[in-house]
PDB file of N, CA and C in Angstrom:
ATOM      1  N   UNK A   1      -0.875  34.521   1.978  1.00  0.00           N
ATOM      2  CA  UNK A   1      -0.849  35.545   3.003  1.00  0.00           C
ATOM      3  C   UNK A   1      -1.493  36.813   2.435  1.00  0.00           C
ATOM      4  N   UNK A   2      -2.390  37.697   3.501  1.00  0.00           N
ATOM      5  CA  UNK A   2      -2.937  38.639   2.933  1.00  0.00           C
ATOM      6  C   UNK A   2      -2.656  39.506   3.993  1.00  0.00           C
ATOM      7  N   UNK A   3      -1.818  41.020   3.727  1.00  0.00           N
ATOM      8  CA  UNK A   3      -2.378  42.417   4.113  1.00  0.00           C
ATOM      9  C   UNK A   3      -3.325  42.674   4.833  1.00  0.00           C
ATOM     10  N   UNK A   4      -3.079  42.732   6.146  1.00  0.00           N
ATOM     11  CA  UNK A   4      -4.101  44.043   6.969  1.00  0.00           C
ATOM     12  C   UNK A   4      -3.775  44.915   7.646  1.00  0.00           C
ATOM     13  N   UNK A   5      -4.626  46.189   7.320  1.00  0.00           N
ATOM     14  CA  UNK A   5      -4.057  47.346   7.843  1.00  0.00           C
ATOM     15  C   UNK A   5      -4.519  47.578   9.240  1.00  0.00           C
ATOM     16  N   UNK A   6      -3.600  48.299   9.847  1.00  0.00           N
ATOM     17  CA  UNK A   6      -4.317  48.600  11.093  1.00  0.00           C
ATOM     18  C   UNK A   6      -4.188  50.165  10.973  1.00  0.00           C
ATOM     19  N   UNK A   7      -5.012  50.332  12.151  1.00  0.00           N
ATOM     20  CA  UNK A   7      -4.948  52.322  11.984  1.00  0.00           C
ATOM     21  C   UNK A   7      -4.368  52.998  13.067  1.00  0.00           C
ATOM     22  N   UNK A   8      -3.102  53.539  13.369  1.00  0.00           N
ATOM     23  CA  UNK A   8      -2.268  53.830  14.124  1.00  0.00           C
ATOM     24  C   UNK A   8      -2.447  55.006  14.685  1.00  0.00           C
ATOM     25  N   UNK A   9      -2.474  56.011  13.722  1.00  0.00           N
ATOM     26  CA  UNK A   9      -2.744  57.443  13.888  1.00  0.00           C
ATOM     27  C   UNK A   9      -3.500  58.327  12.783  1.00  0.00           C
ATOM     28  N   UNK A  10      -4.188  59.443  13.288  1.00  0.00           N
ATOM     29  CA  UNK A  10      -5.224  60.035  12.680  1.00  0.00           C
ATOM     30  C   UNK A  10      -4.140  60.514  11.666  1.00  0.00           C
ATOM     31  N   UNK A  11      -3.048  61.293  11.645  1.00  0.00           N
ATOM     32  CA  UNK A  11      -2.723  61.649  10.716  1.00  0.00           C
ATOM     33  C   UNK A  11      -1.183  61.590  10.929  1.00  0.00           C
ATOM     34  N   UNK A  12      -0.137  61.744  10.235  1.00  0.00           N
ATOM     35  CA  UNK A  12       1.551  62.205   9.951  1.00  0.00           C
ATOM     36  C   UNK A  12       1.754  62.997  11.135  1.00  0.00           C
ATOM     37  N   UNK A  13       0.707  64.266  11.274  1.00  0.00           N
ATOM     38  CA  UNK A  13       1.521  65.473  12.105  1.00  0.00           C
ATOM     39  C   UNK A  13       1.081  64.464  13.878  1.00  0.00           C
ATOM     40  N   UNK A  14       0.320  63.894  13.719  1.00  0.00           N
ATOM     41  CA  UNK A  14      -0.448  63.325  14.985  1.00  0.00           C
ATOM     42  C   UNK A  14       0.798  62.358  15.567  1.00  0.00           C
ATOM     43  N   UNK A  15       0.862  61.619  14.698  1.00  0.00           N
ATOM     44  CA  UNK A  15       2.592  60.561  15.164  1.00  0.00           C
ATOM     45  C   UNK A  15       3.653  61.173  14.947  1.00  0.00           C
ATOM     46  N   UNK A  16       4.056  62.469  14.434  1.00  0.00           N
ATOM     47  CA  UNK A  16       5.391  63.050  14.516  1.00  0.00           C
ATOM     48  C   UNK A  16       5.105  63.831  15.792  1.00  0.00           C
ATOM     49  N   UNK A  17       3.922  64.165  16.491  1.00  0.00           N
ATOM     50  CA  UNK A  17       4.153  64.863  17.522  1.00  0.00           C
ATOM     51  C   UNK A  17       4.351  64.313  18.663  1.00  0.00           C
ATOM     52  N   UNK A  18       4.519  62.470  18.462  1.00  0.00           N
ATOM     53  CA  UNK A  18       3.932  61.694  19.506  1.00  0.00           C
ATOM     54  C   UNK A  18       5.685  61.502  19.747  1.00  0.00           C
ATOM     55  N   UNK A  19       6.593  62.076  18.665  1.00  0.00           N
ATOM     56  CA  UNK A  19       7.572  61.322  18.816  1.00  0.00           C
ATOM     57  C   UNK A  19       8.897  62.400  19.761  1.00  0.00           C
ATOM     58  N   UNK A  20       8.228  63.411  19.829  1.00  0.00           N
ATOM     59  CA  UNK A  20       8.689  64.910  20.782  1.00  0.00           C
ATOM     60  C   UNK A  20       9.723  64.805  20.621  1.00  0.00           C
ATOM     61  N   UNK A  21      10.519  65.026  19.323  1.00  0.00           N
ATOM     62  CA  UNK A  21      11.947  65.096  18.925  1.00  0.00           C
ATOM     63  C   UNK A  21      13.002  64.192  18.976  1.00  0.00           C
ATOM     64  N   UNK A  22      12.317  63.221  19.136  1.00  0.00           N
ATOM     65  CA  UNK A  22      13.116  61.655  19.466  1.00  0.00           C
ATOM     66  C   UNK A  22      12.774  60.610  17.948  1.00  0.00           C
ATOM     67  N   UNK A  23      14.037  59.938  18.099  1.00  0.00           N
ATOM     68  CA  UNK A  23      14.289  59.507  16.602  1.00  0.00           C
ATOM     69  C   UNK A  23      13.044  57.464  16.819  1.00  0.00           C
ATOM     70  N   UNK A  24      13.167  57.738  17.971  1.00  0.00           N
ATOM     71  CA  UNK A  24      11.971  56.537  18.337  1.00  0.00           C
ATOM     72  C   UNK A  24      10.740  56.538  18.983  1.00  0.00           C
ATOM     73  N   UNK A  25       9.688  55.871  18.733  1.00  0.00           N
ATOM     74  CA  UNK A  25       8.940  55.844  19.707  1.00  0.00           C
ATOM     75  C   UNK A  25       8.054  54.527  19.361  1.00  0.00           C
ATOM     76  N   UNK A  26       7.826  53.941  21.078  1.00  0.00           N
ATOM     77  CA  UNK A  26       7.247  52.449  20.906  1.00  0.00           C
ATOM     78  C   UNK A  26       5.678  52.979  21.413  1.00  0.00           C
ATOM     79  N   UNK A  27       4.776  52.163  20.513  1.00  0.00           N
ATOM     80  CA  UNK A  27       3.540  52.454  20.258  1.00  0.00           C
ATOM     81  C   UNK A  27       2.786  51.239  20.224  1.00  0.00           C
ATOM     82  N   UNK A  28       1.628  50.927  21.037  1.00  0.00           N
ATOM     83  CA  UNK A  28       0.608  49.591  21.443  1.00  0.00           C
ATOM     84  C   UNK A  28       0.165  49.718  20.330  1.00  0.00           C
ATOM     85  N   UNK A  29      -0.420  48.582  19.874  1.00  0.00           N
ATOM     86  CA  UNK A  29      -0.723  48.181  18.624  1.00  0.00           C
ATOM     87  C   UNK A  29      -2.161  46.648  19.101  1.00  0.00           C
ATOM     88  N   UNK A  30      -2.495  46.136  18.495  1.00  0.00           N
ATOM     89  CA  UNK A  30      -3.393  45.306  18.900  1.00  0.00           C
ATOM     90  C   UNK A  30      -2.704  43.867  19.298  1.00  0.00           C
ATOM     91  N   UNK A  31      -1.542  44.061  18.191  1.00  0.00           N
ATOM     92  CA  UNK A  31      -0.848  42.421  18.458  1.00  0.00           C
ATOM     93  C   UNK A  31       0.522  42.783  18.584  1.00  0.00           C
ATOM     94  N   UNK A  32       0.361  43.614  19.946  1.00  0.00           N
ATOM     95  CA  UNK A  32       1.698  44.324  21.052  1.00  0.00           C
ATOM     96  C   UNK A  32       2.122  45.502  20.209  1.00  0.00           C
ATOM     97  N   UNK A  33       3.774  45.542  20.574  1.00  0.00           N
ATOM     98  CA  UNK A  33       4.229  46.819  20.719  1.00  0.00           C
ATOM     99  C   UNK A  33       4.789  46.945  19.222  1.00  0.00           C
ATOM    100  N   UNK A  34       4.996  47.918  18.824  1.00  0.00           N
ATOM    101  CA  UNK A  34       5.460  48.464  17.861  1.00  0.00           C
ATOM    102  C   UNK A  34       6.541  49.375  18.189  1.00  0.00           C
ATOM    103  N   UNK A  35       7.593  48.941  17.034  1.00  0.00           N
ATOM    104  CA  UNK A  35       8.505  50.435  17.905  1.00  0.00           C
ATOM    105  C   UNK A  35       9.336  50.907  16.031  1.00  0.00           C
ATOM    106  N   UNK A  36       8.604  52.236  16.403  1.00  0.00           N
ATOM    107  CA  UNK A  36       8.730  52.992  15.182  1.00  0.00           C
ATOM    108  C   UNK A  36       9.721  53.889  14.852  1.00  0.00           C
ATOM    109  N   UNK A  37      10.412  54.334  14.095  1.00  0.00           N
ATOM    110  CA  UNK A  37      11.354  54.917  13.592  1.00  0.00           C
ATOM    111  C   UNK A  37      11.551  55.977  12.730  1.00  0.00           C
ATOM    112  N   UNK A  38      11.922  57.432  13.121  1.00  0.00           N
ATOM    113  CA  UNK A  38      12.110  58.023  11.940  1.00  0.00           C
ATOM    114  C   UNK A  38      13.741  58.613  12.003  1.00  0.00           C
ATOM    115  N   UNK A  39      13.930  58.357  10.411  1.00  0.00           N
ATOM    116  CA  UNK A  39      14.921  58.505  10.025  1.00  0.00           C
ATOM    117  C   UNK A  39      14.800  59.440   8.711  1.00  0.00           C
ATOM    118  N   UNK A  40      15.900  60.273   9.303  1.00  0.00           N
ATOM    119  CA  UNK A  40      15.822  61.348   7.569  1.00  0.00           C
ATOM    120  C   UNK A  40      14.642  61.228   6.704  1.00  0.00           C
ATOM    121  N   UNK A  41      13.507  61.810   7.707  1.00  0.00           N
ATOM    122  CA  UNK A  41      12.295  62.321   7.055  1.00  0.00           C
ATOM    123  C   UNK A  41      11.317  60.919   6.345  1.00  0.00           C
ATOM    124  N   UNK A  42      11.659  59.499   6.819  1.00  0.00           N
ATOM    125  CA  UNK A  42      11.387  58.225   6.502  1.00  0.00           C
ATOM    126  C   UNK A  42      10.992  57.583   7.959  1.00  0.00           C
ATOM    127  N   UNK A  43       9.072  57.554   7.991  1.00  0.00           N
ATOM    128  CA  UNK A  43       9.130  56.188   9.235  1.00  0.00           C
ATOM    129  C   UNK A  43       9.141  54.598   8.464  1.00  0.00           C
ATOM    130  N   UNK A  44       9.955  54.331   9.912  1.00  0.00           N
ATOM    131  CA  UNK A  44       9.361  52.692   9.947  1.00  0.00           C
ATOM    132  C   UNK A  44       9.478  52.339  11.245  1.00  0.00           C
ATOM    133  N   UNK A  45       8.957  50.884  10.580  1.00  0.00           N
ATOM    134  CA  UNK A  45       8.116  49.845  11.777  1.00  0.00           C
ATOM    135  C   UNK A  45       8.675  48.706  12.025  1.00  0.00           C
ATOM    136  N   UNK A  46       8.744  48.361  13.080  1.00  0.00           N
ATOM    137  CA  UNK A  46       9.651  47.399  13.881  1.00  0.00           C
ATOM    138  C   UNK A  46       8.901  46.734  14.341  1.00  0.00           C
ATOM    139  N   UNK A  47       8.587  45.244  14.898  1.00  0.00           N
ATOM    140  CA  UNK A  47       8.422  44.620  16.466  1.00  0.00           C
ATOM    141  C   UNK A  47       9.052  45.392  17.089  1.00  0.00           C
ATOM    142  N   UNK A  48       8.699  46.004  18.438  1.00  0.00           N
ATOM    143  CA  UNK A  48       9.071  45.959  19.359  1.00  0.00           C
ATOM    144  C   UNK A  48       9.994  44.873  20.535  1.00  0.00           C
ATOM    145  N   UNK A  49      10.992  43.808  19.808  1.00  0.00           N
ATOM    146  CA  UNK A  49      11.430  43.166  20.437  1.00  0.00           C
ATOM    147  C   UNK A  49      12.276  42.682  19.754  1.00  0.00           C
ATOM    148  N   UNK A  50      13.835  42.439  20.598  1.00  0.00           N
ATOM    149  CA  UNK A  50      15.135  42.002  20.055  1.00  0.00           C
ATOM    150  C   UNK A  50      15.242  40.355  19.788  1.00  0.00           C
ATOM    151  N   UNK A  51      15.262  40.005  18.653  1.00  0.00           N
ATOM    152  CA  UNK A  51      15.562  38.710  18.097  1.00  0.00           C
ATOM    153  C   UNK A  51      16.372  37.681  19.160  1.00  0.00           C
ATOM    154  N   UNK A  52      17.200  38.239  19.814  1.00  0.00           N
ATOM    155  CA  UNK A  52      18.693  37.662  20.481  1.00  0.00           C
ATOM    156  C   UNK A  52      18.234  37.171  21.496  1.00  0.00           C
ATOM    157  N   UNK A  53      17.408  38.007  22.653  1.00  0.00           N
ATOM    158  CA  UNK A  53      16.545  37.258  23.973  1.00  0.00           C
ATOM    159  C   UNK A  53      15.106  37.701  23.827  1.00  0.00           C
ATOM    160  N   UNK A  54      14.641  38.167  23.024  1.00  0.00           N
ATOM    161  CA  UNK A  54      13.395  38.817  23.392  1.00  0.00           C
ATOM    162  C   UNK A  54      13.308  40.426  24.230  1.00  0.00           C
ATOM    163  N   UNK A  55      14.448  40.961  24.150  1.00  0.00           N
ATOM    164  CA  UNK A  55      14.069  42.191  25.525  1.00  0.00           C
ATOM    165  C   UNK A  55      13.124  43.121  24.261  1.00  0.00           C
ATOM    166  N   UNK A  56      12.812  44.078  24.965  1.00  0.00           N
ATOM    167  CA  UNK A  56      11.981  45.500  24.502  1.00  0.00           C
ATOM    168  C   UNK A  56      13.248  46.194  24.026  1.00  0.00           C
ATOM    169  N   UNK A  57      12.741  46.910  22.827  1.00  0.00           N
ATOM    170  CA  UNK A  57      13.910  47.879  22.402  1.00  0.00           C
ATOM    171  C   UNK A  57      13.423  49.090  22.540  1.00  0.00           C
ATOM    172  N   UNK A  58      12.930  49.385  23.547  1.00  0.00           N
ATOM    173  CA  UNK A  58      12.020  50.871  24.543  1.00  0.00           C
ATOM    174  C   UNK A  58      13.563  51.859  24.090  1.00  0.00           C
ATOM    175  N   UNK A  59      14.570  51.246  24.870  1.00  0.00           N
ATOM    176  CA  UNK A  59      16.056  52.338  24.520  1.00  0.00           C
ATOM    177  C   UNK A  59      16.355  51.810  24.026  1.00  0.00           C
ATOM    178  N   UNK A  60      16.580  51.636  22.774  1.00  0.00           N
ATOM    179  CA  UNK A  60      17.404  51.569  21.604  1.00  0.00           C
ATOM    180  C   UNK A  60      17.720  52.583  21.044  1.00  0.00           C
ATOM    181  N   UNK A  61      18.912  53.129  20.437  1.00  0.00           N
ATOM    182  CA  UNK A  61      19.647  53.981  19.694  1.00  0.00           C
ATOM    183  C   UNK A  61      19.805  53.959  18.076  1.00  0.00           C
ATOM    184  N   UNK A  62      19.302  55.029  17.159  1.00  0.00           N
ATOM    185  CA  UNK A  62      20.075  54.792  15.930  1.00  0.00           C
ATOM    186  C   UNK A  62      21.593  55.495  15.939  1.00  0.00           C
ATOM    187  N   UNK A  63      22.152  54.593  14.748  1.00  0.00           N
ATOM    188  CA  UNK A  63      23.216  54.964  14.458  1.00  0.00           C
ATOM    189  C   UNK A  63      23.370  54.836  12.788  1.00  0.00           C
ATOM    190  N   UNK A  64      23.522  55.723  12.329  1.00  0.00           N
ATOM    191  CA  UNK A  64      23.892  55.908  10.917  1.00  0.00           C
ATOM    192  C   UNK A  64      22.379  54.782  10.605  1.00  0.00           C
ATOM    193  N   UNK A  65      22.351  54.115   9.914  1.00  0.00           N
ATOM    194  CA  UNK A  65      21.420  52.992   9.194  1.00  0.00           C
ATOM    195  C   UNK A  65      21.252  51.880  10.179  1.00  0.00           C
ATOM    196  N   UNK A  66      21.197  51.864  11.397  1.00  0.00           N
ATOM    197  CA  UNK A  66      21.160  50.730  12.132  1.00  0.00           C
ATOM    198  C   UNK A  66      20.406  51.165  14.047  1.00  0.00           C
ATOM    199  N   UNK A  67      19.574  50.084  13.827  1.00  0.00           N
ATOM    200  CA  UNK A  67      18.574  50.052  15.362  1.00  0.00           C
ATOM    201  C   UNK A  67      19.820  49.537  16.403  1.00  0.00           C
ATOM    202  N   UNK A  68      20.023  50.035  17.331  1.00  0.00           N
ATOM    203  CA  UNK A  68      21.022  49.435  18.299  1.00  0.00           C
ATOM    204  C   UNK A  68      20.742  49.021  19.649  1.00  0.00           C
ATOM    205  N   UNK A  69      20.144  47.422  19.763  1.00  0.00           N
ATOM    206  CA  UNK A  69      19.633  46.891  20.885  1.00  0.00           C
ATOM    207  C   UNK A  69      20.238  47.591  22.575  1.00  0.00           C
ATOM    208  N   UNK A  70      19.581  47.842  23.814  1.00  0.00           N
ATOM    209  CA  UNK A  70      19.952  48.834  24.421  1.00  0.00           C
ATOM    210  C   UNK A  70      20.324  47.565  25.398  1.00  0.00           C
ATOM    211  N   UNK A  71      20.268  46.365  25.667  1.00  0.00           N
ATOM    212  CA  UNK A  71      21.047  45.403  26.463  1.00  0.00           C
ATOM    213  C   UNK A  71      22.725  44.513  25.839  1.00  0.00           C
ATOM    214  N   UNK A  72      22.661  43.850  24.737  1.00  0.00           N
ATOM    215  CA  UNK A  72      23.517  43.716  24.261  1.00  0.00           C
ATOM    216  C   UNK A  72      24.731  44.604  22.910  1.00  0.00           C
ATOM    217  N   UNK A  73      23.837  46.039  22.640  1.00  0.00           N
ATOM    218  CA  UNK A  73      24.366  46.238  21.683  1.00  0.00           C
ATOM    219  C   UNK A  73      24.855  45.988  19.977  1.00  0.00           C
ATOM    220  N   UNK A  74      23.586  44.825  19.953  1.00  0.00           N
ATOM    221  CA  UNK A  74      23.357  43.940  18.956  1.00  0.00           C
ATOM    222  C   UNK A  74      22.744  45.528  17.693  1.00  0.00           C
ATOM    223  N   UNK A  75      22.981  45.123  16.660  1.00  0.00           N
ATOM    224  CA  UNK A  75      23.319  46.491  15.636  1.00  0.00           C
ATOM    225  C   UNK A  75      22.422  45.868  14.433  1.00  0.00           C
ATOM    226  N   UNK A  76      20.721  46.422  13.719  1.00  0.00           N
ATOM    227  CA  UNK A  76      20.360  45.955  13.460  1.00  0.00           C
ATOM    228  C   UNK A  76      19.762  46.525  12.181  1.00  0.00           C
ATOM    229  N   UNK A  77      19.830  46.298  10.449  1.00  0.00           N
ATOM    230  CA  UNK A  77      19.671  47.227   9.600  1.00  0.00           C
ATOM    231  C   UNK A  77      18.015  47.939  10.164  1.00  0.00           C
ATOM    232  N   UNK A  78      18.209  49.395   9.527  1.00  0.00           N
ATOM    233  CA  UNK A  78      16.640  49.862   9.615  1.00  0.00           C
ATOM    234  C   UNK A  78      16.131  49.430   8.041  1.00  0.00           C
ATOM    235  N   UNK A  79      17.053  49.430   6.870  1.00  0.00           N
ATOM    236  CA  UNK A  79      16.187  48.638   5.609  1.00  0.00           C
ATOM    237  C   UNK A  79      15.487  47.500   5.862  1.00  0.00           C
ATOM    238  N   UNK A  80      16.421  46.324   6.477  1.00  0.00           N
ATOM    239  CA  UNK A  80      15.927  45.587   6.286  1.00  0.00           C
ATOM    240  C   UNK A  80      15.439  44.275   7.587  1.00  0.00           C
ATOM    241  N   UNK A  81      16.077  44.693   8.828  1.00  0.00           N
ATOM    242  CA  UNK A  81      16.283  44.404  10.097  1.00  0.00           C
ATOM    243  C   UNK A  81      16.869  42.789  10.212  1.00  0.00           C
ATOM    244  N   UNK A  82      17.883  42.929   9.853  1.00  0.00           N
ATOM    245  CA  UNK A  82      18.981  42.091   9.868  1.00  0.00           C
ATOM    246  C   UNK A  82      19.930  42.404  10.089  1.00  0.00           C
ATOM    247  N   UNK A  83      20.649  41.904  11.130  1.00  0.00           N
ATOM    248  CA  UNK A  83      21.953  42.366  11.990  1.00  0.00           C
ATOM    249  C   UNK A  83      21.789  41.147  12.536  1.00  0.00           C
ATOM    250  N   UNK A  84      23.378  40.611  12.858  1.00  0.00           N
ATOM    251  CA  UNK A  84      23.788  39.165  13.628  1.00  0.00           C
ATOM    252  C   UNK A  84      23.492  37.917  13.251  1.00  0.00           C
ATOM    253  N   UNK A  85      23.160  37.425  12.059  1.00  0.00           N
ATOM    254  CA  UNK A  85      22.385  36.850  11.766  1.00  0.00           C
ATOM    255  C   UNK A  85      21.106  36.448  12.231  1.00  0.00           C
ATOM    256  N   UNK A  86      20.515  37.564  12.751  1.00  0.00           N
ATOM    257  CA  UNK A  86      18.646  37.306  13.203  1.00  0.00           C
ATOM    258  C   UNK A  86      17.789  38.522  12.249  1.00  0.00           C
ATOM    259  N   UNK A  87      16.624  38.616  12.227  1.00  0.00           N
ATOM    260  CA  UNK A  87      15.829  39.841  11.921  1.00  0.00           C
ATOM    261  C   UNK A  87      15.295  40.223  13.106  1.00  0.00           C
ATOM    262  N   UNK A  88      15.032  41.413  12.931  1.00  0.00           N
ATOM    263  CA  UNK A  88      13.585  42.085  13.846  1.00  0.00           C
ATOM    264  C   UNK A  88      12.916  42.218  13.107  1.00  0.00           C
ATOM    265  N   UNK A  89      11.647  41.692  12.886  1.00  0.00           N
ATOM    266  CA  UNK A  89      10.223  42.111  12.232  1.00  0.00           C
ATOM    267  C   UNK A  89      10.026  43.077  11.966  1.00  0.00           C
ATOM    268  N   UNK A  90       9.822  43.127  10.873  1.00  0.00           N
ATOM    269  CA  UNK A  90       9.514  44.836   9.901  1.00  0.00           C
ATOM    270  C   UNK A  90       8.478  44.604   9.673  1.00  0.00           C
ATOM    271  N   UNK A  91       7.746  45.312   9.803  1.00  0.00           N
ATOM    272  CA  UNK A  91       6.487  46.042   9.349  1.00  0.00           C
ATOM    273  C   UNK A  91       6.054  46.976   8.335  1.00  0.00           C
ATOM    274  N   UNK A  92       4.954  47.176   7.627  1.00  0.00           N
ATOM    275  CA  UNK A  92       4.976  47.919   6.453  1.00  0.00           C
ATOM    276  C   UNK A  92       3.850  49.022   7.265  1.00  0.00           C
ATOM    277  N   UNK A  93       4.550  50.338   7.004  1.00  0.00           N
ATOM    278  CA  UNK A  93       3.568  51.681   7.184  1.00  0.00           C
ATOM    279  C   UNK A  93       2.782  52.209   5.787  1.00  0.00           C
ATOM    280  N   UNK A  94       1.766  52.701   6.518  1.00  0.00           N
ATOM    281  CA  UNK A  94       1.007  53.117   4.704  1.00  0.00           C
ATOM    282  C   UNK A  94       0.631  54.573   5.233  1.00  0.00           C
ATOM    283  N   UNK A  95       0.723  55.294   4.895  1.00  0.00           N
ATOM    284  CA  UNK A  95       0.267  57.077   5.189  1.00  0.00           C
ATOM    285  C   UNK A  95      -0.279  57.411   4.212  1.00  0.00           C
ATOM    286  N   UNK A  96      -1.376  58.045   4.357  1.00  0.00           N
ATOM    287  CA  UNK A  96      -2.229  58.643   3.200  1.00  0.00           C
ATOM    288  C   UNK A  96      -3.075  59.431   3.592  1.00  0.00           C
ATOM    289  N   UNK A  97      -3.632  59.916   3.494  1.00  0.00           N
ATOM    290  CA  UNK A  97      -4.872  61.169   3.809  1.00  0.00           C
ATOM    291  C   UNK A  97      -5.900  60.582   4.457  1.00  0.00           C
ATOM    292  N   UNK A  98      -6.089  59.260   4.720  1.00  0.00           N
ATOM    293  CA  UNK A  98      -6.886  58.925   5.600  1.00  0.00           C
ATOM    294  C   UNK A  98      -6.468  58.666   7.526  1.00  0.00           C
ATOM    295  N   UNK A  99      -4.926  58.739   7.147  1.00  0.00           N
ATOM    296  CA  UNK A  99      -4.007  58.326   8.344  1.00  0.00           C
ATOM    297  C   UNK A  99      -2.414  57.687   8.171  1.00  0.00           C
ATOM    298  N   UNK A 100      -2.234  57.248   9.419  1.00  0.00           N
ATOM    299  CA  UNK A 100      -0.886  56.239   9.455  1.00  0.00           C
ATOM    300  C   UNK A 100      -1.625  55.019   9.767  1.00  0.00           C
ATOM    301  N   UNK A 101      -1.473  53.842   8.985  1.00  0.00           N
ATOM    302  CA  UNK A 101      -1.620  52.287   9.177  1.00  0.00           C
ATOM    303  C   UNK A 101      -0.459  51.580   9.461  1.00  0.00           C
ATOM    304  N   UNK A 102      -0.334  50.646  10.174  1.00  0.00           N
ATOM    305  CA  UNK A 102       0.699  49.548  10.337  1.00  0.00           C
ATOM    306  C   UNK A 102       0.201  48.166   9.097  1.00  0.00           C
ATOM    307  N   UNK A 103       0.686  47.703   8.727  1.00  0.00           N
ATOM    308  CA  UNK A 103       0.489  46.569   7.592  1.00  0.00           C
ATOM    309  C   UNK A 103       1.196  45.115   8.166  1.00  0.00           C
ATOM    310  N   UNK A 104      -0.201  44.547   8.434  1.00  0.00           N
ATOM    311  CA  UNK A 104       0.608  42.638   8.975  1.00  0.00           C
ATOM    312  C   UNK A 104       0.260  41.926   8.209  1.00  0.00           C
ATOM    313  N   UNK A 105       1.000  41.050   7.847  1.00  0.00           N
ATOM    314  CA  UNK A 105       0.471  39.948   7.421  1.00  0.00           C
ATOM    315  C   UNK A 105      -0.008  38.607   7.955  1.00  0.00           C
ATOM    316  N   UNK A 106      -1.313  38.101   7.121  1.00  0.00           N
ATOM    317  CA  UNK A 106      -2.420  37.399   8.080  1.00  0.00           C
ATOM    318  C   UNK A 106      -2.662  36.057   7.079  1.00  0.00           C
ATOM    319  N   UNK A 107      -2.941  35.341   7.685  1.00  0.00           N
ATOM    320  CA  UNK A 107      -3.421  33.560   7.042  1.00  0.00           C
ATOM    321  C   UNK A 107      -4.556  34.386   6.690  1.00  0.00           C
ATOM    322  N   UNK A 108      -4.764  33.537   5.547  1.00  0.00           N
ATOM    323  CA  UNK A 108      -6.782  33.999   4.763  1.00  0.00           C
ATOM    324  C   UNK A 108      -6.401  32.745   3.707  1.00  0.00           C
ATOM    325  N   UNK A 109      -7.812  31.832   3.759  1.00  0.00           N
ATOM    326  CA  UNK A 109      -7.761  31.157   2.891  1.00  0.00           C
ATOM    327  C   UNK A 109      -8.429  31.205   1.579  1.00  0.00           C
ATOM    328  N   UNK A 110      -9.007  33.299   1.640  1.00  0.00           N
ATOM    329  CA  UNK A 110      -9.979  33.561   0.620  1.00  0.00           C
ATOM    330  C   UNK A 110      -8.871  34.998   0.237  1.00  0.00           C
TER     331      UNK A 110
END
């Protein structure tokens, strides 16, 4: 498996402004939604979608260290996105002076 970045936002201040004081925000991405997170001065990256049925976690809530599905209430780590015995897909963010990237991993047989 190999790393690819995608390019999300021009810069940090560009996606903290996107997030207008809200501790979430779900963001199109090429291979769907993304739903991003900041926490005590730390983003991350989610699927956009609950393990349990598939819904959108558009309203979802944090609470202390945990994503909180907005249909069942299913309670889900932000380390590591495991809650209930399922994951939500984590994603790796990269920020650097060129931007914000999302990081997937991709089949390559080179």
């Amino acid at each position: 498996m190999k790393m690819k970045w995608y390019p999300l936002f021009g810069s940090v201040q560009e996606m903290d402004d996107r997030f207008m004081g809200k501790q979430t925000l779900v963001h199109k991405t090429m291979f769907g939604e993304a739903l991003l997170v900041k926490q005590e001065g730390t983003y991350l990256a989610f699927r956009n979608k609950c393990p349990h049925q598939g819904k959108p976690l558009n309203e979802c809530r944090l609470e202390k260290e945990h994503i909180v599905c907005p249909y069942h209430q299913y309670h889900f780590s932000t380390e590591t996105g495991r809650g209930h015995g399922l994951y939500l897909e984590k994603f790796e963010l990269r920020i650097d002076e060129k931007g914000v990237f999302l990081g997937k991993e991709v089949w390559s047989l080179f």
